[in-house]
N, C-alpha and C. Protein backbone atom coordinates (compact mmCIF):
# COMPACT_ATOMS: atom_id res chain seq x y z
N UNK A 1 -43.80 -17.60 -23.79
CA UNK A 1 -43.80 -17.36 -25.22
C UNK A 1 -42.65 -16.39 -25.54
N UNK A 2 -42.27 -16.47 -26.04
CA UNK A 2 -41.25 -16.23 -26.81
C UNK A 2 -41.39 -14.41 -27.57
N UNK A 3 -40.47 -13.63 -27.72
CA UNK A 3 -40.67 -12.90 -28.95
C UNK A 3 -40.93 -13.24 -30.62
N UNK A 4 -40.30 -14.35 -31.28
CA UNK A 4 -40.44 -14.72 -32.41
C UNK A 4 -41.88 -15.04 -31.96
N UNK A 5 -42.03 -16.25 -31.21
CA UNK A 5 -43.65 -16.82 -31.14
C UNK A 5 -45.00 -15.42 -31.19
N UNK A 6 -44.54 -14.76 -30.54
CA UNK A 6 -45.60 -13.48 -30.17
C UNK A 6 -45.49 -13.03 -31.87
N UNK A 7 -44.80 -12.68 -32.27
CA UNK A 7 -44.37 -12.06 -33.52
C UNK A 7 -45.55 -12.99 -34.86
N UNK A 8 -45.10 -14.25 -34.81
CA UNK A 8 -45.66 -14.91 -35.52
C UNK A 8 -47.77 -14.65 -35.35
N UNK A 9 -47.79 -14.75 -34.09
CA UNK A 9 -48.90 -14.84 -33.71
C UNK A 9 -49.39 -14.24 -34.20
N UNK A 10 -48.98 -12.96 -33.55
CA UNK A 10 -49.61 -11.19 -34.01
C UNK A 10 -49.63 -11.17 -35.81
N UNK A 11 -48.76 -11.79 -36.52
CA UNK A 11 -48.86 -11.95 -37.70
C UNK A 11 -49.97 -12.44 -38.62
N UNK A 12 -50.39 -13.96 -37.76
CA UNK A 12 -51.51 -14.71 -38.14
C UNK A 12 -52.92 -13.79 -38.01
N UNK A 13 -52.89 -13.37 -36.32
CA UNK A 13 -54.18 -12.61 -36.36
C UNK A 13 -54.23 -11.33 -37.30
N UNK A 14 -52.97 -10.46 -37.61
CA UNK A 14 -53.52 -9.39 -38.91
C UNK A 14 -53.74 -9.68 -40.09
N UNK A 15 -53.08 -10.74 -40.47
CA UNK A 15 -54.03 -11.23 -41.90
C UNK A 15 -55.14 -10.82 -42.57
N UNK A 16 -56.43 -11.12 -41.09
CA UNK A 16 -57.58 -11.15 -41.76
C UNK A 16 -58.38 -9.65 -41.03
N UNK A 17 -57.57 -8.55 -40.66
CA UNK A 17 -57.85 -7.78 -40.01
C UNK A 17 -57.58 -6.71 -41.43
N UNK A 18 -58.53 -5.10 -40.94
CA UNK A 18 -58.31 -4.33 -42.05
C UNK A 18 -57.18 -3.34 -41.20
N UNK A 19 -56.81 -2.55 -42.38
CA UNK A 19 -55.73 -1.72 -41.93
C UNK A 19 -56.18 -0.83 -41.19
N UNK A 20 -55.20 0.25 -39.71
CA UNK A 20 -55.74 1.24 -39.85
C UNK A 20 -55.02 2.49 -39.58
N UNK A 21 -54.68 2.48 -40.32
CA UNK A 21 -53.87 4.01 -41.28
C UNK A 21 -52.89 4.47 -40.39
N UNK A 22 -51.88 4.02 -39.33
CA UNK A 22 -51.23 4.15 -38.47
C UNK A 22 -50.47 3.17 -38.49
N UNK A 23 -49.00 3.65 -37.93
CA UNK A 23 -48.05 2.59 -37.57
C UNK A 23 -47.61 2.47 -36.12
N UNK A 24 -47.65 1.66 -35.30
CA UNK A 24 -47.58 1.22 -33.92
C UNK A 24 -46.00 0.38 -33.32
N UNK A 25 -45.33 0.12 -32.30
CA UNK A 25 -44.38 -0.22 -31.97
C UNK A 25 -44.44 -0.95 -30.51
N UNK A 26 -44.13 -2.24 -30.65
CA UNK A 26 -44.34 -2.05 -28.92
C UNK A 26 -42.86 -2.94 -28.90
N UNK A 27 -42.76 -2.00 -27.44
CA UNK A 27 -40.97 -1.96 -27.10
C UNK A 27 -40.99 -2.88 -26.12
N UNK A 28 -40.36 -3.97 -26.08
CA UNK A 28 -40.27 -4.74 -24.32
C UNK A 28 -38.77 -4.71 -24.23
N UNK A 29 -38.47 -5.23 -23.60
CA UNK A 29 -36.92 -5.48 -23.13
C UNK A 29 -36.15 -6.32 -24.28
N UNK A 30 -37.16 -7.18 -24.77
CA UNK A 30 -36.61 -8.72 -25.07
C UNK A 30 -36.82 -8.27 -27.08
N UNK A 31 -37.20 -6.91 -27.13
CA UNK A 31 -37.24 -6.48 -28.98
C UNK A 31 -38.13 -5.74 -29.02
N UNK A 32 -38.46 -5.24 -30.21
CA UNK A 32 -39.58 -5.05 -30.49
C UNK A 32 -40.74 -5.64 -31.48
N UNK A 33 -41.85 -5.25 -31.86
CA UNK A 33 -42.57 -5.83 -32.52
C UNK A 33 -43.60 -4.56 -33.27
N UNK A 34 -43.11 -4.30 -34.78
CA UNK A 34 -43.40 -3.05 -35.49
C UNK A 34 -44.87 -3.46 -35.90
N UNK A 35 -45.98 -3.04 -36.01
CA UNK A 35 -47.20 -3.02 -36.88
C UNK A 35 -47.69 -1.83 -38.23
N UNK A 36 -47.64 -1.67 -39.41
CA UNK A 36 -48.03 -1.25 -40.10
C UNK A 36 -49.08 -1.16 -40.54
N UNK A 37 -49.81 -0.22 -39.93
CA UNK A 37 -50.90 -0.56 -40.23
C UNK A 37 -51.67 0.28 -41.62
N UNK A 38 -50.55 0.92 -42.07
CA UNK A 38 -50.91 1.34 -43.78
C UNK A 38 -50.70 0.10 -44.83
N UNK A 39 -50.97 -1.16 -44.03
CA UNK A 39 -51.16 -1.70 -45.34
C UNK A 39 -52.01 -2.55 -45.26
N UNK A 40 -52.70 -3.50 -45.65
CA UNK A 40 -54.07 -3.49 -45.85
C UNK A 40 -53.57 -5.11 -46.21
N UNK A 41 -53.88 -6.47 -45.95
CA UNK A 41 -53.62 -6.40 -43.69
C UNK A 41 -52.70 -5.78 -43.23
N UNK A 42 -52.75 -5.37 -42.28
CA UNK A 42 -51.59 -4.74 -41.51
C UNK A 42 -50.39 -6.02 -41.70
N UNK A 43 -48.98 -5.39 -41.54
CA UNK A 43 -47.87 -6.02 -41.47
C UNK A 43 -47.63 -5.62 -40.27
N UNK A 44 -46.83 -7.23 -39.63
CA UNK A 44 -46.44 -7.10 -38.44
C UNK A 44 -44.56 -7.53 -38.64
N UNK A 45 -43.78 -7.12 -37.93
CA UNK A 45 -42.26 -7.68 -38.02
C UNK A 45 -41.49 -7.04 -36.35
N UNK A 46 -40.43 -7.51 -36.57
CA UNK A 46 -39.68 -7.07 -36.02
C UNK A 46 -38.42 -5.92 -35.84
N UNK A 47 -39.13 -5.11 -36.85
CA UNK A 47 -38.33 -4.11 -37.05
C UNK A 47 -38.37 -3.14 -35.83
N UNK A 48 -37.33 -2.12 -35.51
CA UNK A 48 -37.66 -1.00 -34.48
C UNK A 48 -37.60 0.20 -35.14
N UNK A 49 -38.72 0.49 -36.08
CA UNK A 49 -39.09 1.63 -37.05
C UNK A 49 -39.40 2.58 -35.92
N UNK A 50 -39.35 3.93 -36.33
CA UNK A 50 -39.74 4.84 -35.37
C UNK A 50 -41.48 4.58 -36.01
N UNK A 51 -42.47 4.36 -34.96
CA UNK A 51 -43.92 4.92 -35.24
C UNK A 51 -44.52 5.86 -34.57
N UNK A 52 -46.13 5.96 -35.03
CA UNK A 52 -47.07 6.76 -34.49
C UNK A 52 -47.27 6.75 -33.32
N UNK A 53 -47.68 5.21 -32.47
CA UNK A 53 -47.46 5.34 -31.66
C UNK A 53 -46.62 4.67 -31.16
N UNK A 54 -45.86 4.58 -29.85
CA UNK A 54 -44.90 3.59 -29.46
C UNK A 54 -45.41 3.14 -28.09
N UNK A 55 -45.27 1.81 -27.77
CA UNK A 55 -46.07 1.26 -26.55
C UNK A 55 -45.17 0.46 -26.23
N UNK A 56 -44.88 0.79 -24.96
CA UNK A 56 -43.44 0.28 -23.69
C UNK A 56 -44.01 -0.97 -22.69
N UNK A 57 -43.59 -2.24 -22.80
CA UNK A 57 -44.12 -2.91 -21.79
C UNK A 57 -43.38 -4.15 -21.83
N UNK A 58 -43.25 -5.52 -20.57
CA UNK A 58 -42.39 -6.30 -20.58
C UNK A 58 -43.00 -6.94 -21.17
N UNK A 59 -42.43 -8.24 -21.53
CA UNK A 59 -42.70 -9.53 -22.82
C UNK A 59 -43.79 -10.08 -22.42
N UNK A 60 -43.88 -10.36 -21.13
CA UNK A 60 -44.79 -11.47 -20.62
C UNK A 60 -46.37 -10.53 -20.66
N UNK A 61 -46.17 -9.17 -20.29
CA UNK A 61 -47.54 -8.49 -19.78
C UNK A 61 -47.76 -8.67 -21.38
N UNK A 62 -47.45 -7.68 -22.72
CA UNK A 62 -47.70 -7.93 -23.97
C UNK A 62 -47.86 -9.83 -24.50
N UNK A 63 -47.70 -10.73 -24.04
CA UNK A 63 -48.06 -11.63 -24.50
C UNK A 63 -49.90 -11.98 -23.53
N UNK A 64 -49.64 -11.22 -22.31
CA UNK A 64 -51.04 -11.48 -21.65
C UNK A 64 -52.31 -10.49 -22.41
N UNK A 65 -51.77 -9.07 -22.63
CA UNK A 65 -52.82 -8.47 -23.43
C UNK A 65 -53.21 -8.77 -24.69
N UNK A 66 -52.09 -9.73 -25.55
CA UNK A 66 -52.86 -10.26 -26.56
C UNK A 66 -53.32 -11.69 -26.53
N UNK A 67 -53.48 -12.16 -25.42
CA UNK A 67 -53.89 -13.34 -25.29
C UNK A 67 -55.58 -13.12 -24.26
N UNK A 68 -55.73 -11.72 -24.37
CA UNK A 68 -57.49 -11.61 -23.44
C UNK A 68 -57.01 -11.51 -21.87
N UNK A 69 -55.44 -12.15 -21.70
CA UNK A 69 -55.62 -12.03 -19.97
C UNK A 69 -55.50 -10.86 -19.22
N UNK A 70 -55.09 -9.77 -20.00
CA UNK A 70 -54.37 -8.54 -19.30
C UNK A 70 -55.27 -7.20 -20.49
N UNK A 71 -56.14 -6.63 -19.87
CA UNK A 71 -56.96 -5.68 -20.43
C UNK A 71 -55.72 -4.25 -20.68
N UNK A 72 -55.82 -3.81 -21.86
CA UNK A 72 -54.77 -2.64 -22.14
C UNK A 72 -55.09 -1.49 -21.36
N UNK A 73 -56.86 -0.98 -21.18
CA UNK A 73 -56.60 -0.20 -20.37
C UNK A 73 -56.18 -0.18 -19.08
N UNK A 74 -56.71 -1.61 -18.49
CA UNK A 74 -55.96 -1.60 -17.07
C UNK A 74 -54.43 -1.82 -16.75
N UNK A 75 -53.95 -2.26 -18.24
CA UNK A 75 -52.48 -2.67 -17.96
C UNK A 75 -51.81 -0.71 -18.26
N UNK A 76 -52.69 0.09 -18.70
CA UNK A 76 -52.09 1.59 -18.73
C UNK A 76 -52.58 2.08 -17.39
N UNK A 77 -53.20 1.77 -16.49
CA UNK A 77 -53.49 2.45 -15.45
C UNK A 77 -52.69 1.94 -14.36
N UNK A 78 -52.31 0.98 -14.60
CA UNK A 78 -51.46 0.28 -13.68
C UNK A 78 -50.32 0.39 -13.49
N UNK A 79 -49.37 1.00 -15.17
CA UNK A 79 -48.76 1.59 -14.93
C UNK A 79 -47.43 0.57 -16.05
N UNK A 80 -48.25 -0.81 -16.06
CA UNK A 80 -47.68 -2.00 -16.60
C UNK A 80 -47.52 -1.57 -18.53
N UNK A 81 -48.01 -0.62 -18.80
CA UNK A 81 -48.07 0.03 -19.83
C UNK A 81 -48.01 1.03 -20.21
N UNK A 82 -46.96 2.07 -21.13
CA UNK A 82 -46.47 3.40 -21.20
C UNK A 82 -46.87 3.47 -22.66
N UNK A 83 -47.08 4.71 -23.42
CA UNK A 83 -47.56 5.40 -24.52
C UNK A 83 -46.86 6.26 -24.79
N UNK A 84 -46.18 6.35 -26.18
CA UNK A 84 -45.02 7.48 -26.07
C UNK A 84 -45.95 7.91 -27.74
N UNK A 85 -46.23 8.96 -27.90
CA UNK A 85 -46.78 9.30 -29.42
C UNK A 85 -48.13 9.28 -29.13
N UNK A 86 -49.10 9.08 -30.39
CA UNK A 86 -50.48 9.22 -30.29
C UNK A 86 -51.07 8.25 -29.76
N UNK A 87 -52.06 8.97 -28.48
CA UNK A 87 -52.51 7.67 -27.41
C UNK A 87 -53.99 7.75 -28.62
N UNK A 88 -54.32 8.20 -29.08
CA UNK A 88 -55.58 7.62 -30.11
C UNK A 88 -55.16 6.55 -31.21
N UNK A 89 -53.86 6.91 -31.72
CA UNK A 89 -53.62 5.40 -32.28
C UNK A 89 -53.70 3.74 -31.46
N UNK A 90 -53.32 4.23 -30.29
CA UNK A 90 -53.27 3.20 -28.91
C UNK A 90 -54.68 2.80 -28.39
N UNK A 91 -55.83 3.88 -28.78
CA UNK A 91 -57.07 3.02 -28.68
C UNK A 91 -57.31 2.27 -29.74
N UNK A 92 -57.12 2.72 -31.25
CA UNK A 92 -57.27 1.78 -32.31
C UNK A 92 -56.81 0.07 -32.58
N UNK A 93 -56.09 -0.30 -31.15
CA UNK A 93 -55.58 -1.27 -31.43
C UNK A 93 -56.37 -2.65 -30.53
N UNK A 94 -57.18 -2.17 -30.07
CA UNK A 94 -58.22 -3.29 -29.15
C UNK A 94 -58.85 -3.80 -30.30
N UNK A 95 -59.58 -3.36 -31.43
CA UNK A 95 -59.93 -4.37 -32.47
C UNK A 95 -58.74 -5.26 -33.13
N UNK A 96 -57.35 -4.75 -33.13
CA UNK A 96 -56.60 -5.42 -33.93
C UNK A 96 -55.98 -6.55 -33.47
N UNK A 97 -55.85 -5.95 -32.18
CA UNK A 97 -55.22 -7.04 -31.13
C UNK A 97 -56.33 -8.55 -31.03
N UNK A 98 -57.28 -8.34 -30.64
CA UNK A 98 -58.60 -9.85 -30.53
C UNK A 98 -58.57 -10.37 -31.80
């Protein structure tokens, strides 16, 4: 999958999701992918806004954690996942992500 494809995705699923009052970033090699989550659905794009929190990981592991195959906390213990900013915004995102 692709970055645009992931992008789109992540788009479809915030639609019907509520906001939550934080803005998020996740950095891979291949772009990034900004979430806003002050707006109510969250907006997703491709911008590389500075956010709240920022979350470092390659394309493929971020297409496995939002696809159910790759659990976020184990992909942070593993090491497959870095947190730069507020790691409590970084728990808020297991509802947004499913």
């Amino acid at each position: 999958m692709t970055l645009a494809e992931l992008t789109e995705k992540m788009k479809t699923g915030a639609g019907s999701k509520q906001g939550f009052g934080n803005t998020v970033k996740f950095s891979t090699p291949d772009g990034a992918i900004y979430i806003d989550g002050n707006q109510n659905p969250p907006a997703v794009s491709n911008d590389d806004n500075a956010a709240d929190c920022t979350i470092k990981m390659s394309l493929s592991d971020l297409v496995d954690m939002v696809g159910g195959k790759l659990d976020g906390m184990t992909a942070f213990m593993t090491g497959k996942l870095k947190i730069e900013g507020d790691m409590g915004v970084a728990m808020k995102l297991q509802s947004i992500l499913r």
